[in-house]
N, C-alpha and C. Protein backbone atom coordinates (compact mmCIF):
# COMPACT_ATOMS: atom_id res chain seq x y z
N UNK A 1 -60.72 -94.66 -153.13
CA UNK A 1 -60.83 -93.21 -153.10
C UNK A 1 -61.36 -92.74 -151.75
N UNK A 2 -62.05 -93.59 -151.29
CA UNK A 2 -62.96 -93.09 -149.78
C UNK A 2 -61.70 -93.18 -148.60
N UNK A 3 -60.93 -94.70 -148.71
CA UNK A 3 -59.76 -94.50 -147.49
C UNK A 3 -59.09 -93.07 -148.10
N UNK A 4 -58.36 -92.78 -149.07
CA UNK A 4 -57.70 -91.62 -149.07
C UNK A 4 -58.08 -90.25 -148.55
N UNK A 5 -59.47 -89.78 -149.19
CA UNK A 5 -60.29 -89.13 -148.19
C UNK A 5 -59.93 -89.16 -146.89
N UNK A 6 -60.46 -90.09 -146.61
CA UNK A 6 -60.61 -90.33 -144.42
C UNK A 6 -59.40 -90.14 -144.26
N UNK A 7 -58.08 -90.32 -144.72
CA UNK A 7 -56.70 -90.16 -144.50
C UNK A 7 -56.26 -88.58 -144.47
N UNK A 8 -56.45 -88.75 -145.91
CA UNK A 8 -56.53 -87.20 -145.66
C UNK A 8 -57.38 -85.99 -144.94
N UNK A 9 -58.07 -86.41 -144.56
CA UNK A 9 -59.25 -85.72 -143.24
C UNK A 9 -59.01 -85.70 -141.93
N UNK A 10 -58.85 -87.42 -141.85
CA UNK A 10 -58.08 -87.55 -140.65
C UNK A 10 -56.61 -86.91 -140.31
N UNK A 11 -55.98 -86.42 -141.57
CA UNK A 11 -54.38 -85.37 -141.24
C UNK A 11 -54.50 -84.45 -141.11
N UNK A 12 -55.61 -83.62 -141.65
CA UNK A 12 -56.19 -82.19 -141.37
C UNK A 12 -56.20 -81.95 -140.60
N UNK A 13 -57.19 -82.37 -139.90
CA UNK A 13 -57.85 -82.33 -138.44
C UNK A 13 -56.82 -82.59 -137.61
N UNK A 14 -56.12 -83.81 -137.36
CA UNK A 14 -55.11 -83.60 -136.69
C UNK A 14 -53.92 -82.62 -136.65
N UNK A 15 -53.79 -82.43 -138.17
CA UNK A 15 -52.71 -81.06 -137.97
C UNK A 15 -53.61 -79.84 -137.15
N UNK A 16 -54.60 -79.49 -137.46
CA UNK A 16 -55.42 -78.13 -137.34
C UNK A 16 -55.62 -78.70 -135.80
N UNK A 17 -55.73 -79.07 -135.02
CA UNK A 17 -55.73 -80.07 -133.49
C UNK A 17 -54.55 -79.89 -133.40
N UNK A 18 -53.19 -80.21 -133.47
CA UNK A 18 -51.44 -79.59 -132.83
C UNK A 18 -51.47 -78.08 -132.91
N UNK A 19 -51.81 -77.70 -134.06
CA UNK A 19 -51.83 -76.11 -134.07
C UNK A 19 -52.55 -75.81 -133.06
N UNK A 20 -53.62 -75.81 -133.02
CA UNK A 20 -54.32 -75.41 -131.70
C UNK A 20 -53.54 -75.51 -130.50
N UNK A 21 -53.16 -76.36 -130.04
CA UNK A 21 -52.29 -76.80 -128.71
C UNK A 21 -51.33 -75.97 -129.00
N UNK A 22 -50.40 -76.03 -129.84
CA UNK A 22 -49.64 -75.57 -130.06
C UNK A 22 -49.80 -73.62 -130.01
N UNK A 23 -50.72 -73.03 -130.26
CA UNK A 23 -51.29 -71.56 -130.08
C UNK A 23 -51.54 -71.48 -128.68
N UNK A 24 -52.11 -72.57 -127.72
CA UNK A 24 -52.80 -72.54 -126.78
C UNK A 24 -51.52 -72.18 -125.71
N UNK A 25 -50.56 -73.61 -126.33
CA UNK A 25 -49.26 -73.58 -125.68
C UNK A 25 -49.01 -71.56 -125.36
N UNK A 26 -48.52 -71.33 -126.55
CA UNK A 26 -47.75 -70.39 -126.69
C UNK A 26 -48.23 -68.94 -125.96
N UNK A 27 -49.64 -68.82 -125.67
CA UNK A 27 -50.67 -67.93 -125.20
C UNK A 27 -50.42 -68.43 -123.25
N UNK A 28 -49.84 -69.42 -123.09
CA UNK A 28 -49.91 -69.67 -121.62
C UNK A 28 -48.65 -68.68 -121.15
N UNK A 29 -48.97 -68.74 -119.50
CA UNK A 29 -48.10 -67.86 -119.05
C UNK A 29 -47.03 -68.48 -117.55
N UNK A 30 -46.25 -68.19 -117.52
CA UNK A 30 -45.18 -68.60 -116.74
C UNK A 30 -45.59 -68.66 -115.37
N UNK A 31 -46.33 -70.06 -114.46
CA UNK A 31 -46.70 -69.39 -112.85
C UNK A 31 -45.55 -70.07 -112.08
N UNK A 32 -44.98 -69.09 -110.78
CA UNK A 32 -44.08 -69.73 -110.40
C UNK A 32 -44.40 -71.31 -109.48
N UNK A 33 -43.53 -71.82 -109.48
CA UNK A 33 -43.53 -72.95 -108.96
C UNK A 33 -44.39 -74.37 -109.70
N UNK A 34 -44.43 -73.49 -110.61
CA UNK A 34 -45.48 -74.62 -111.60
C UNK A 34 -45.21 -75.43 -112.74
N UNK A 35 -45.04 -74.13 -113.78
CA UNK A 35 -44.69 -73.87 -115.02
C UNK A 35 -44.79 -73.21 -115.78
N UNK A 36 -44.92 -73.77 -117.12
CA UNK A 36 -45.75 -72.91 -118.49
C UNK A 36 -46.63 -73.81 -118.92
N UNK A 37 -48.04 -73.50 -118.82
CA UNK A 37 -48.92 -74.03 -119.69
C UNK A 37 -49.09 -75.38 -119.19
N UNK A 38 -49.25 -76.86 -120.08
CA UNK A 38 -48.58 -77.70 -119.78
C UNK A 38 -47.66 -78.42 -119.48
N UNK A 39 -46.60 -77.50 -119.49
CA UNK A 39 -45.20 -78.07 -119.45
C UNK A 39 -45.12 -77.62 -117.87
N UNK A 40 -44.79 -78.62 -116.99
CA UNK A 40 -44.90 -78.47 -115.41
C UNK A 40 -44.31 -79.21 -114.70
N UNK A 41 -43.89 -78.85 -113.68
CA UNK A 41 -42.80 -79.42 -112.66
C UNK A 41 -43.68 -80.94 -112.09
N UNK A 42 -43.01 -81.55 -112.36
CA UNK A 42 -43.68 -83.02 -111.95
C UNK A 42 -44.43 -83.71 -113.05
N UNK A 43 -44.55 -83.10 -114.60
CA UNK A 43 -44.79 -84.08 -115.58
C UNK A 43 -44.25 -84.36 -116.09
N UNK A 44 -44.65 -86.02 -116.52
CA UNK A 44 -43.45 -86.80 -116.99
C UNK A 44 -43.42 -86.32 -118.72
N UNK A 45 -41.86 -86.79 -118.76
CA UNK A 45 -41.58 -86.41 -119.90
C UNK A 45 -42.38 -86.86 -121.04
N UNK A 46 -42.55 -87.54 -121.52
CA UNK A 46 -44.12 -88.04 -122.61
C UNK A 46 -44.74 -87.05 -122.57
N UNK A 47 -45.68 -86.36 -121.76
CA UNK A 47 -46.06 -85.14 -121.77
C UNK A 47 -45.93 -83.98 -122.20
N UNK A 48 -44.38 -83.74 -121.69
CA UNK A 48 -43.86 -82.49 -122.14
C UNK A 48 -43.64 -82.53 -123.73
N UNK A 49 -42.88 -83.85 -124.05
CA UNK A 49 -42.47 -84.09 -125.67
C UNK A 49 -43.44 -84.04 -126.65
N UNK A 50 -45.00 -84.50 -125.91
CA UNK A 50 -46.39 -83.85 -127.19
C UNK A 50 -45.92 -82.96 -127.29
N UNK A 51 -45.78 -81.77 -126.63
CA UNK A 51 -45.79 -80.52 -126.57
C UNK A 51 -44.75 -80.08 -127.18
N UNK A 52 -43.55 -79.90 -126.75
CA UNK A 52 -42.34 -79.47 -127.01
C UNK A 52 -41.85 -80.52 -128.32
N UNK A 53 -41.98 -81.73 -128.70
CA UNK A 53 -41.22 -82.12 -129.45
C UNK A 53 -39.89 -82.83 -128.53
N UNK A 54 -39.38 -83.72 -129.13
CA UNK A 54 -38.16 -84.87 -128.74
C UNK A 54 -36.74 -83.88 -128.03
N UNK A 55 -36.73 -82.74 -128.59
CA UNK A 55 -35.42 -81.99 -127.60
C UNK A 55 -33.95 -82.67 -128.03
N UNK A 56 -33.31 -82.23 -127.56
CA UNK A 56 -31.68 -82.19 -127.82
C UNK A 56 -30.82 -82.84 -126.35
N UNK A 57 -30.21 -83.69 -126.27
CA UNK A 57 -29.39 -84.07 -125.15
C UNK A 57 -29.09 -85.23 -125.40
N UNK A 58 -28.14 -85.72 -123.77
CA UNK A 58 -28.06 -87.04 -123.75
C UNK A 58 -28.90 -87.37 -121.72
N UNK A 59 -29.97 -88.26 -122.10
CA UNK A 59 -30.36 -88.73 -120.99
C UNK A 59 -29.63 -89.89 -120.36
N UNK A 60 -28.39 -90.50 -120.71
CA UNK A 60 -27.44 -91.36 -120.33
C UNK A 60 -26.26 -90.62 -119.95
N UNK A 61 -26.48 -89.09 -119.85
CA UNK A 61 -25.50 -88.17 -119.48
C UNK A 61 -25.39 -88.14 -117.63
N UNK A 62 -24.69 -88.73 -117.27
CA UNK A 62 -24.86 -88.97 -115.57
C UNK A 62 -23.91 -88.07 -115.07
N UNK A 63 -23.76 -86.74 -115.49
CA UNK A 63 -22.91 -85.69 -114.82
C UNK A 63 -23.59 -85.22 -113.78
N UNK A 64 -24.51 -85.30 -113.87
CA UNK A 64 -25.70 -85.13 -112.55
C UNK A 64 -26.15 -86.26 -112.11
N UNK A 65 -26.16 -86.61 -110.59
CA UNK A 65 -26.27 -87.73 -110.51
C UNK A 65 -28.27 -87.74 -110.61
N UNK A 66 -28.62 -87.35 -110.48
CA UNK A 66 -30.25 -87.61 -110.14
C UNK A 66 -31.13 -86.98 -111.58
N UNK A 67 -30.27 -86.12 -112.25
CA UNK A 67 -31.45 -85.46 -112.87
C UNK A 67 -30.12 -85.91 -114.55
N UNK A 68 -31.08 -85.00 -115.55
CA UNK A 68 -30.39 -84.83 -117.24
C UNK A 68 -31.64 -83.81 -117.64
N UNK A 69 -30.93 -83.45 -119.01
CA UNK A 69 -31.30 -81.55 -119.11
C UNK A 69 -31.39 -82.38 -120.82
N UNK A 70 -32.77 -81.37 -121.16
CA UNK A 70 -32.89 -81.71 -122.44
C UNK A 70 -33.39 -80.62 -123.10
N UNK A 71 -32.72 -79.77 -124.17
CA UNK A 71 -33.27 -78.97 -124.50
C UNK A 71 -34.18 -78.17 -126.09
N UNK A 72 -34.75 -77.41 -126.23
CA UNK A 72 -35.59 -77.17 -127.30
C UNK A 72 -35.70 -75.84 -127.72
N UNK A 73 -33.99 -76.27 -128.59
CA UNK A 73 -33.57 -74.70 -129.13
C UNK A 73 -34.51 -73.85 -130.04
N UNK A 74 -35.38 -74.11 -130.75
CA UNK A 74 -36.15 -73.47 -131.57
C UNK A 74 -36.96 -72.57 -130.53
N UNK A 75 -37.23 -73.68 -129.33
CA UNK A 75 -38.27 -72.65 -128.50
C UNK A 75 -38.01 -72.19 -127.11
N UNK A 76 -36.38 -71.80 -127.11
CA UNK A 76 -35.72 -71.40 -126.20
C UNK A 76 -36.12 -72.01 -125.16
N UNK A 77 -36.11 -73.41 -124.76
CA UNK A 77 -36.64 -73.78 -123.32
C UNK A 77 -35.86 -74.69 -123.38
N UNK A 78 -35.55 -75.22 -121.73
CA UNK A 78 -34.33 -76.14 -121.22
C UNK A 78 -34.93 -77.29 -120.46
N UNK A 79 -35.53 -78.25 -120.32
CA UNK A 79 -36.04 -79.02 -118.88
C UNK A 79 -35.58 -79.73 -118.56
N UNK A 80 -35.18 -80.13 -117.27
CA UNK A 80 -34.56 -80.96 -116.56
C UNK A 80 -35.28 -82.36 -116.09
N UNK A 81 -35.23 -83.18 -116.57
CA UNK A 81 -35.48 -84.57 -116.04
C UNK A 81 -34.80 -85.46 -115.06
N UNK A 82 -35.86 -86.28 -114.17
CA UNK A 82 -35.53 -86.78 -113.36
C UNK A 82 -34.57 -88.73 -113.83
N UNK A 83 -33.64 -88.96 -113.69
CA UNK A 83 -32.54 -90.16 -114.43
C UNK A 83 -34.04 -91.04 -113.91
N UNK A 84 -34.43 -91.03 -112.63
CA UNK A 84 -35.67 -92.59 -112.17
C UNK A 84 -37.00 -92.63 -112.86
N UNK A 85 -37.26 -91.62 -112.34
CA UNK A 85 -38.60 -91.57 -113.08
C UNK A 85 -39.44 -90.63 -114.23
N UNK A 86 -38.46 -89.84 -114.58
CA UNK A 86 -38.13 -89.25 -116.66
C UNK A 86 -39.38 -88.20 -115.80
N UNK A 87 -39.66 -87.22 -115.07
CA UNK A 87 -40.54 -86.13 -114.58
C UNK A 87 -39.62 -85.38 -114.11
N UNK A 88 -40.18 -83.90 -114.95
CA UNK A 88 -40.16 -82.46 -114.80
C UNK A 88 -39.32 -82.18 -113.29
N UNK A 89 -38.20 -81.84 -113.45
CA UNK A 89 -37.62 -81.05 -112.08
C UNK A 89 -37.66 -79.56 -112.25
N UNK A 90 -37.17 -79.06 -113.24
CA UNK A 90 -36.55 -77.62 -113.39
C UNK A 90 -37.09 -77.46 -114.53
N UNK A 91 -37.36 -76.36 -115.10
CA UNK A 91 -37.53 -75.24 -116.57
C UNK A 91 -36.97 -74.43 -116.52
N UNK A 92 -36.65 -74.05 -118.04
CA UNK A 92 -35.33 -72.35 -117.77
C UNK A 92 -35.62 -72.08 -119.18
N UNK A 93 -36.24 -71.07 -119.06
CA UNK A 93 -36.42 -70.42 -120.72
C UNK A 93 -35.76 -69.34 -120.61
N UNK A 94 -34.98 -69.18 -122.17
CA UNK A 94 -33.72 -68.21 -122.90
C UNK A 94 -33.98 -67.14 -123.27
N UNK A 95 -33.27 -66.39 -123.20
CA UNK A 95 -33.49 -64.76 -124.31
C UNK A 95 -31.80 -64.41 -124.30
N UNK A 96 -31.13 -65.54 -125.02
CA UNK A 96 -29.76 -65.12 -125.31
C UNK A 96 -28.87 -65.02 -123.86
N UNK A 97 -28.70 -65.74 -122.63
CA UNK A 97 -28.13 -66.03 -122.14
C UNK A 97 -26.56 -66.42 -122.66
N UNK A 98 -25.90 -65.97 -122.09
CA UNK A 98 -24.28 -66.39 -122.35
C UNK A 98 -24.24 -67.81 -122.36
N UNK A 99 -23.34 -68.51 -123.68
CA UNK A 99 -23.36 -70.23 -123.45
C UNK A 99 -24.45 -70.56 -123.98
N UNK A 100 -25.52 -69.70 -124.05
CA UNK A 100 -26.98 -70.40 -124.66
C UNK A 100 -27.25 -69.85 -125.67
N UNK A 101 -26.54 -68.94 -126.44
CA UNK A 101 -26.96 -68.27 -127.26
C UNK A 101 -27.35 -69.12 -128.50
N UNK A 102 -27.78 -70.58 -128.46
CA UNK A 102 -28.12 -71.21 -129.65
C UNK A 102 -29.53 -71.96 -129.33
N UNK A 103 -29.82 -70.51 -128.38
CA UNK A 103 -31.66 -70.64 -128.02
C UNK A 103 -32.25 -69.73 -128.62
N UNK A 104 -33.56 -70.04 -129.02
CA UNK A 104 -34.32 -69.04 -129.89
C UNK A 104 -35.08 -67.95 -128.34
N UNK A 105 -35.20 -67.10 -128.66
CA UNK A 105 -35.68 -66.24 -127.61
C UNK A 105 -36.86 -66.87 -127.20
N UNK A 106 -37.35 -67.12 -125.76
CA UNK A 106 -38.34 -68.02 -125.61
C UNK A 106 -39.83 -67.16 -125.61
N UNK A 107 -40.85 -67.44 -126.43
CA UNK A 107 -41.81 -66.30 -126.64
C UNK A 107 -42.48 -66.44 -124.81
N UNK A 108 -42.43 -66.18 -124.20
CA UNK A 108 -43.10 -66.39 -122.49
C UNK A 108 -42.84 -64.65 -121.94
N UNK A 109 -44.68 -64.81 -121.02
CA UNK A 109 -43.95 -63.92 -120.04
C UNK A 109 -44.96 -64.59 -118.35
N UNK A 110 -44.91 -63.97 -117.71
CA UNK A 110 -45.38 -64.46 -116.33
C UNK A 110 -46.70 -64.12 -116.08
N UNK A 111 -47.40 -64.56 -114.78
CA UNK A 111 -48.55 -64.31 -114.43
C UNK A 111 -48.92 -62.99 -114.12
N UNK A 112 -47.31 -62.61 -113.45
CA UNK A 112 -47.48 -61.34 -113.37
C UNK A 112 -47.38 -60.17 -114.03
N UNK A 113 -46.96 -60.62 -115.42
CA UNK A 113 -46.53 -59.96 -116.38
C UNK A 113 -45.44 -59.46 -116.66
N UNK A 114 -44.33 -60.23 -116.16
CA UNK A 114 -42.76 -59.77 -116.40
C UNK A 114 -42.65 -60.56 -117.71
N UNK A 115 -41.82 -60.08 -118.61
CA UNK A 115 -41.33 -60.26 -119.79
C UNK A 115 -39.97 -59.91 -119.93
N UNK A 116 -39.57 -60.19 -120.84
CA UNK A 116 -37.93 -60.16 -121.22
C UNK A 116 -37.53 -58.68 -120.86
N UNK A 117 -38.69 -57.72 -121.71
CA UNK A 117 -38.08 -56.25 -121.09
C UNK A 117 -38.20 -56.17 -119.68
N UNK A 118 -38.41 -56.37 -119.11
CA UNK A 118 -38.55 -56.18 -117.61
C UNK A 118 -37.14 -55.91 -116.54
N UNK A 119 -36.93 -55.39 -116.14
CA UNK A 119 -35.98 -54.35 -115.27
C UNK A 119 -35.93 -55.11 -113.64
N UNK A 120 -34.61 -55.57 -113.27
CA UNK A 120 -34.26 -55.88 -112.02
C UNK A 120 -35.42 -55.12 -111.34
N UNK A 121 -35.71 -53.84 -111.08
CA UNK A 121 -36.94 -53.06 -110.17
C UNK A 121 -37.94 -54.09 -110.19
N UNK A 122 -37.78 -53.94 -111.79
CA UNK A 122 -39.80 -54.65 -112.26
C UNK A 122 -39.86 -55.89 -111.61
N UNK A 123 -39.01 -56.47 -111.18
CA UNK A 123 -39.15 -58.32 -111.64
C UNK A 123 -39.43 -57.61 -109.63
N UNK A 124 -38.88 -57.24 -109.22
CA UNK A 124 -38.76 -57.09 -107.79
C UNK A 124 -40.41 -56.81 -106.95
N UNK A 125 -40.37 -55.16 -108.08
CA UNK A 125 -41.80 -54.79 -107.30
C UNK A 125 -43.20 -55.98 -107.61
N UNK A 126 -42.79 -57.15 -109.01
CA UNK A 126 -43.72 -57.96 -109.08
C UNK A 126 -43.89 -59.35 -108.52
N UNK A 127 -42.55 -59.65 -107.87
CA UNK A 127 -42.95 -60.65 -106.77
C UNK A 127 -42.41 -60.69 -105.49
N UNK A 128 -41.90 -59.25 -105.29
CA UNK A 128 -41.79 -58.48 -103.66
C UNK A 128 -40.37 -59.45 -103.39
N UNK A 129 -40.20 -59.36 -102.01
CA UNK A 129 -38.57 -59.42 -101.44
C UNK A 129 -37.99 -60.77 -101.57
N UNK A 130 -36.86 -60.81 -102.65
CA UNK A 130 -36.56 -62.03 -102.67
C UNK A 130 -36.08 -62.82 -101.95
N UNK A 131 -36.02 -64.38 -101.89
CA UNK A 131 -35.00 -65.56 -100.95
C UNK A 131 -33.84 -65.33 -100.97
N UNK A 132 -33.22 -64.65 -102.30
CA UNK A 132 -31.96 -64.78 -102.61
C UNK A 132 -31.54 -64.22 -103.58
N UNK A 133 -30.36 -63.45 -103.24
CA UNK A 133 -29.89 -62.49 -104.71
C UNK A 133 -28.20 -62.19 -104.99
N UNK A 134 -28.38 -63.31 -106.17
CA UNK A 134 -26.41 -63.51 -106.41
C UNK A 134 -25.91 -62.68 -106.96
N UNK A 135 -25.13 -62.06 -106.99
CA UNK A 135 -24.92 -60.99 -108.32
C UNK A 135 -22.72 -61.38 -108.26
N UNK A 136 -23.05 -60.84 -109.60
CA UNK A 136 -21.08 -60.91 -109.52
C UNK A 136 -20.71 -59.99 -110.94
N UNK A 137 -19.62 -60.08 -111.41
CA UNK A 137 -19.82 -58.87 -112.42
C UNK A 137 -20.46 -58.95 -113.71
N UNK A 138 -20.95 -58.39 -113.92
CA UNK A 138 -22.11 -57.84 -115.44
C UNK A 138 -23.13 -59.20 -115.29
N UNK A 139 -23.78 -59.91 -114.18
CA UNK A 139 -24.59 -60.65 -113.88
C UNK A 139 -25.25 -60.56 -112.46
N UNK A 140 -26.40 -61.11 -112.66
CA UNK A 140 -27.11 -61.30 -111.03
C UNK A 140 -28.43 -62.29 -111.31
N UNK A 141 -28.57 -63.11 -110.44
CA UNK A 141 -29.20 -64.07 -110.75
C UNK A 141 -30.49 -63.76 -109.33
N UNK A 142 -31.57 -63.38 -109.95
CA UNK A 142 -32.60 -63.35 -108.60
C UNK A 142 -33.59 -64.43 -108.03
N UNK A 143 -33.81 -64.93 -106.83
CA UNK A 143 -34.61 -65.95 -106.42
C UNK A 143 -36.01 -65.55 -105.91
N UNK A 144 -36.80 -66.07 -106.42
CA UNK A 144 -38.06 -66.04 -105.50
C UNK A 144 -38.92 -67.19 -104.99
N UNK A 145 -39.68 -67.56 -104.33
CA UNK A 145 -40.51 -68.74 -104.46
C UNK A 145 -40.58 -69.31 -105.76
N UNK A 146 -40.32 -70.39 -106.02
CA UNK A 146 -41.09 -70.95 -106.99
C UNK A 146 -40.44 -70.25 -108.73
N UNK A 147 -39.69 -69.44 -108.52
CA UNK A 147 -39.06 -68.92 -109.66
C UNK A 147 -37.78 -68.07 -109.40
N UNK A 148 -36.86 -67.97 -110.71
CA UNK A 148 -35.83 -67.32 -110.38
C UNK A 148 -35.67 -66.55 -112.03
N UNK A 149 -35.07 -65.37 -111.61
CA UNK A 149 -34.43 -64.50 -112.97
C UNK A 149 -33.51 -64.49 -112.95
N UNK A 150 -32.52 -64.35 -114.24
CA UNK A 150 -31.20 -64.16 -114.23
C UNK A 150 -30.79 -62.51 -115.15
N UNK A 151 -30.08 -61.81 -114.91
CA UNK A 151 -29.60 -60.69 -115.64
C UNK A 151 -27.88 -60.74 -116.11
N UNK A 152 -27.68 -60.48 -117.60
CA UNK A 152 -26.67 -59.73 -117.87
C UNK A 152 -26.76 -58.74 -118.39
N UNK A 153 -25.88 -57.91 -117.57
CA UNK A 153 -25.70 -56.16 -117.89
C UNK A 153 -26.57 -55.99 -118.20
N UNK A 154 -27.76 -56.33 -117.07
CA UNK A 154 -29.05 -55.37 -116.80
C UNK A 154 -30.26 -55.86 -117.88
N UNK A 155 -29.81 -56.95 -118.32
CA UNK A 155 -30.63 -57.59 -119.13
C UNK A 155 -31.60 -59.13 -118.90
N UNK A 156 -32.67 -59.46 -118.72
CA UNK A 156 -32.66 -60.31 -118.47
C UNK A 156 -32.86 -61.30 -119.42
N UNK A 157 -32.23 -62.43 -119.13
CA UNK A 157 -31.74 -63.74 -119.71
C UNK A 157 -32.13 -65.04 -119.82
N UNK A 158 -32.88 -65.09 -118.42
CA UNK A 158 -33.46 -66.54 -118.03
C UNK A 158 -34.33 -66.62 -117.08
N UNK A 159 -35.37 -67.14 -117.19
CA UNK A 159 -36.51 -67.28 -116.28
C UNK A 159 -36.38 -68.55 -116.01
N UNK A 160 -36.91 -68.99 -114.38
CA UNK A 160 -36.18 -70.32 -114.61
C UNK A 160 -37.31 -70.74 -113.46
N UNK A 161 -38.34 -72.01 -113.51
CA UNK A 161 -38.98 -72.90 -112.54
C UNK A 161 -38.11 -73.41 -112.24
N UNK A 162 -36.89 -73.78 -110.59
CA UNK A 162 -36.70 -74.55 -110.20
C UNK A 162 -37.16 -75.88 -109.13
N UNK A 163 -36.52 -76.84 -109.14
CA UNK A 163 -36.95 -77.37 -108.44
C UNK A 163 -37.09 -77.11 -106.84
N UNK A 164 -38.51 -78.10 -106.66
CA UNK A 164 -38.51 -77.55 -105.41
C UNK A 164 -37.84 -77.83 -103.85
């Protein structure tokens, strides 16, 4: 009766311990060139998967020669792994992107406080003149240090840590 106890105590606690992380996770905020939270450019995957959970892909997928993309539709996030050494290149979290629409809207917003509602202006006046700005029809994809936005028809879609 006493091991069952400690078993069951010991699952409590550990569940009530993921939840936590897991709240802590979700309360973090997007810095560019970094990440979210714990999930960060240059940690290895083990890391990220406490966090995120095992993800969706194939890492024997060599369409890229250096990197593979694994993703975690429930929590709209995408990360890119390195094929050598399985660490963080890229992040790209969803809010219904075209092609991705079988991402859950990713709950995130930034340091600076851009969020999904946020307006080509907004994303602009909050991290001033960008590197680079693609646009083509009913899309535009914006660059800044350390982060990039994407818009359709004025919507934005994807927040994205690339690599550096």
């Amino acid at each position: 009766m006493k091991i069952l106890f400690s078993i069951l105590f010991i699952t409590l606690i550990s569940t009530l311990a993921f939840a936590q992380e897991s709240k802590n996770q979700n309360d973090a905020l997007i810095v560019a060139g970094k990440g979210w939270g714990k999930v960060q450019v240059d940690a290895k995957r083990e890391d990220v998967e406490a966090i995120l959970g095992k993800g969706e892909g194939e890492e024997g997928n060599k369409a890229l020669d250096d990197v593979y993309f694994r993703e975690y539709p429930k929590m709209g996030i995408q990360v890119s792994y390195t094929h050598k050494e399985n660490k963080v290149v890229a992040i790209f979290f969803y809010n219904k992107q075209r092609r991705y629409e079988n991402m859950a809207k990713s709950p995130v917003k930034t340091e600076k406080g851009i969020d999904w509602s946020a307006t080509y202006e907004q994303v602009k006046k909050a991290y001033g003149k960008p590197k680079e700005d693609f646009s083509g029809e009913g899309w535009r994809r914006v660059v800044f240090e350390g982060i990039d936005f994407r818009f359709e028809n004025d919507v934005m879609v994807r927040i994205g840590i690339p690599a550096r």
